[in-house]
Protein backbone atom coordinates (compact mmCIF):
# COMPACT_ATOMS: atom_id res chain seq x y z
CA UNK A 1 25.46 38.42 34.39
CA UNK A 2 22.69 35.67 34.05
CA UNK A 3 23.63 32.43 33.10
CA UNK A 4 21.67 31.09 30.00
CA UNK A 5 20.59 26.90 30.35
CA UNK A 6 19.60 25.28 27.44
CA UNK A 7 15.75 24.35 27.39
CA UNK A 8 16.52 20.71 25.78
CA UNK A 9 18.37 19.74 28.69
CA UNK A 10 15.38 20.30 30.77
CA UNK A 11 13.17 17.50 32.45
CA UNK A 12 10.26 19.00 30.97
CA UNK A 13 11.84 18.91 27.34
CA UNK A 14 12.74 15.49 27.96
CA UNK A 15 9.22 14.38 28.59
CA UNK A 16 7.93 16.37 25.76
CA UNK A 17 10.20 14.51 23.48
CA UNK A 18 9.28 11.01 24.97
CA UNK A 19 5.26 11.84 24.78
CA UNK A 20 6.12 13.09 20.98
CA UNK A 21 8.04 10.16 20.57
CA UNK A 22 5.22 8.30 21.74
CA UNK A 23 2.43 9.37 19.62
CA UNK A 24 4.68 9.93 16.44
CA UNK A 25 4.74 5.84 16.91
CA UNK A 26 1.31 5.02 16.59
CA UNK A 27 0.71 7.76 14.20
CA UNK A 28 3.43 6.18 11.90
CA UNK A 29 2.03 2.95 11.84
CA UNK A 30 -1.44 4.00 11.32
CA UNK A 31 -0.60 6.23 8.67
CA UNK A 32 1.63 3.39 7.06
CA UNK A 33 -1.86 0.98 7.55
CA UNK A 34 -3.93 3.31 5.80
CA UNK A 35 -0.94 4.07 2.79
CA UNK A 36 -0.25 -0.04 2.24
CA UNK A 37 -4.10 -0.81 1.76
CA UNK A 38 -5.06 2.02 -0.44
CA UNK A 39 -5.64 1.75 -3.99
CA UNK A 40 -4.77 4.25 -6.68
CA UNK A 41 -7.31 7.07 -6.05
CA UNK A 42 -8.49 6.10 -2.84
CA UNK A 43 -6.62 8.26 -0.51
CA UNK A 44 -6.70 12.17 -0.16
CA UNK A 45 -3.42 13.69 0.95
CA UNK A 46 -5.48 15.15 3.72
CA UNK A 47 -5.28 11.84 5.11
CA UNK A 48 -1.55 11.88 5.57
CA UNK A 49 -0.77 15.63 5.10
CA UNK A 50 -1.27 17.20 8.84
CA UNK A 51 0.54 13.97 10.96
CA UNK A 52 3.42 14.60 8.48
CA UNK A 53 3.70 18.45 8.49
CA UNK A 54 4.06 18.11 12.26
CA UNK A 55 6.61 15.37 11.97
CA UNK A 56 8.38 18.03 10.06
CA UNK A 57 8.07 20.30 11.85
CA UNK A 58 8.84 18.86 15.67
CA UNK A 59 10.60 16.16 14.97
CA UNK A 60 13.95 18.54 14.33
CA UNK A 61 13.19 20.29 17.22
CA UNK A 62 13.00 17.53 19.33
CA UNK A 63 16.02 16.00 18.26
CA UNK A 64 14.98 14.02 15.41
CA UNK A 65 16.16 16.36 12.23
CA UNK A 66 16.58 13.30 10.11
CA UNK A 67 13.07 11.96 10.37
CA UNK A 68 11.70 15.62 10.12
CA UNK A 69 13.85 15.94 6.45
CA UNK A 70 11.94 12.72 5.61
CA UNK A 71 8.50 13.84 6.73
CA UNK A 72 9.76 17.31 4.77
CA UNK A 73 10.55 15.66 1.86
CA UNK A 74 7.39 13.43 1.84
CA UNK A 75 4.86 16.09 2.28
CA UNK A 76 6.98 18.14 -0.38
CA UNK A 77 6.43 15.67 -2.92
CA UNK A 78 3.38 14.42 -2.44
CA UNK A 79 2.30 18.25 -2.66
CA UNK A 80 2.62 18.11 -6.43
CA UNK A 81 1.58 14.90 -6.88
CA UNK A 82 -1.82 13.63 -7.69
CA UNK A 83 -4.79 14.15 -5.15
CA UNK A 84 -6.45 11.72 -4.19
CA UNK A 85 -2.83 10.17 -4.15
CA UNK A 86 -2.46 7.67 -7.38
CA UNK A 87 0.27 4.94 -7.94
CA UNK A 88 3.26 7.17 -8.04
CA UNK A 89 2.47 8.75 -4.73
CA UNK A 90 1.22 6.25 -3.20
CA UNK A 91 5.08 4.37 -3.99
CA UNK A 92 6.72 7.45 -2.88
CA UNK A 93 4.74 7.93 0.38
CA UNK A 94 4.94 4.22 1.31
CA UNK A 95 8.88 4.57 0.90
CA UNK A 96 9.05 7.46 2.64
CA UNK A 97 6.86 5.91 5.40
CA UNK A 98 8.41 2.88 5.61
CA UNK A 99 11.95 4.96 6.19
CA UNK A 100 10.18 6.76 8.57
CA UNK A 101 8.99 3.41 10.78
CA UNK A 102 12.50 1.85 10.64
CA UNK A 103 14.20 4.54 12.10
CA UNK A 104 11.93 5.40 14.38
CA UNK A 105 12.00 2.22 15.70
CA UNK A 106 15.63 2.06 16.10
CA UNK A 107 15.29 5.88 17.77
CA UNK A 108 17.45 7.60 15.27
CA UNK A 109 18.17 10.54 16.42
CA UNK A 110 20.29 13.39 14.59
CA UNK A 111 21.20 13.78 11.20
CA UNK A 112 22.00 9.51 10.73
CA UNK A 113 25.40 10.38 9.39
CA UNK A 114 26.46 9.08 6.92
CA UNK A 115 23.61 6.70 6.70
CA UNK A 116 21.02 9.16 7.05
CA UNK A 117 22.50 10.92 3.89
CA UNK A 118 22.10 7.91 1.57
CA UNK A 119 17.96 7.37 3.05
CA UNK A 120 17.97 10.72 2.18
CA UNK A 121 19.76 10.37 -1.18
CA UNK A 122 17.47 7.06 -2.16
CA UNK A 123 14.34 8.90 -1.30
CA UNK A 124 14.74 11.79 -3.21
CA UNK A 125 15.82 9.56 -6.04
CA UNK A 126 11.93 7.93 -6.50
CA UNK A 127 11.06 11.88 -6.35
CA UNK A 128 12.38 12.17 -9.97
């Protein structure tokens, strides 16, 4: 009988997770950069679309399900928003960015608890 060892407990996971970590940091305040100086009609969701959609994708993965709901939720929204992004998307991705930078910064990590279920609550209440 083999004995099964869970990947994420791995070296090799653990420095995936802290080169992710890494780059998700400087993509996060790039992409927050670009969000807080544009105007109405200025950016294309391109701009933001792919560093979020692998955010939502990885960051679960990687430990980090709460910022990857976040990511989810922004890239969901902004979906069916305007593009180029116009004042109501640009609001909801710079709250959904500056979420993102916060917690990152404190290295959430998990679901948040209770916590992370009111960002998420708050968040999906600008969606409306």
């Amino acid at each position: 009988m083999s004995v099964s060892t869970d990947p994420t407990a791995s070296p090799e996971w653990e420095q995936a997770r802290i080169e992710w970590y890494g780059q998700t940091k400087g993509d996060l305040q790039r992409l927050q950069e670009a969000v807080n100086a544009a105007t109405p009609g200025s950016l294309p969701l391109d701009a933001i679309y792919a560093p979020m959609h692998d955010m939502a994708g990885l960051a679960g993965v990687l430990g980090y399900p709460l910022l990857g709901n976040i990511a989810r939720g922004m890239i969901e929204t902004l979906r069916k928003g305007a593009n180029p992004l116009d004042d109501r998307m640009l609001m909801v991705a710079k709250a959904h960015l500056a979420a993102l930078v916060a917690l990152h910064a404190k290295d959430v990590r998990g679901e948040g608890g209770p916590a992370g279920v009111a960002v998420l609550a708050k968040l999906a209440s600008i969606h409306a």
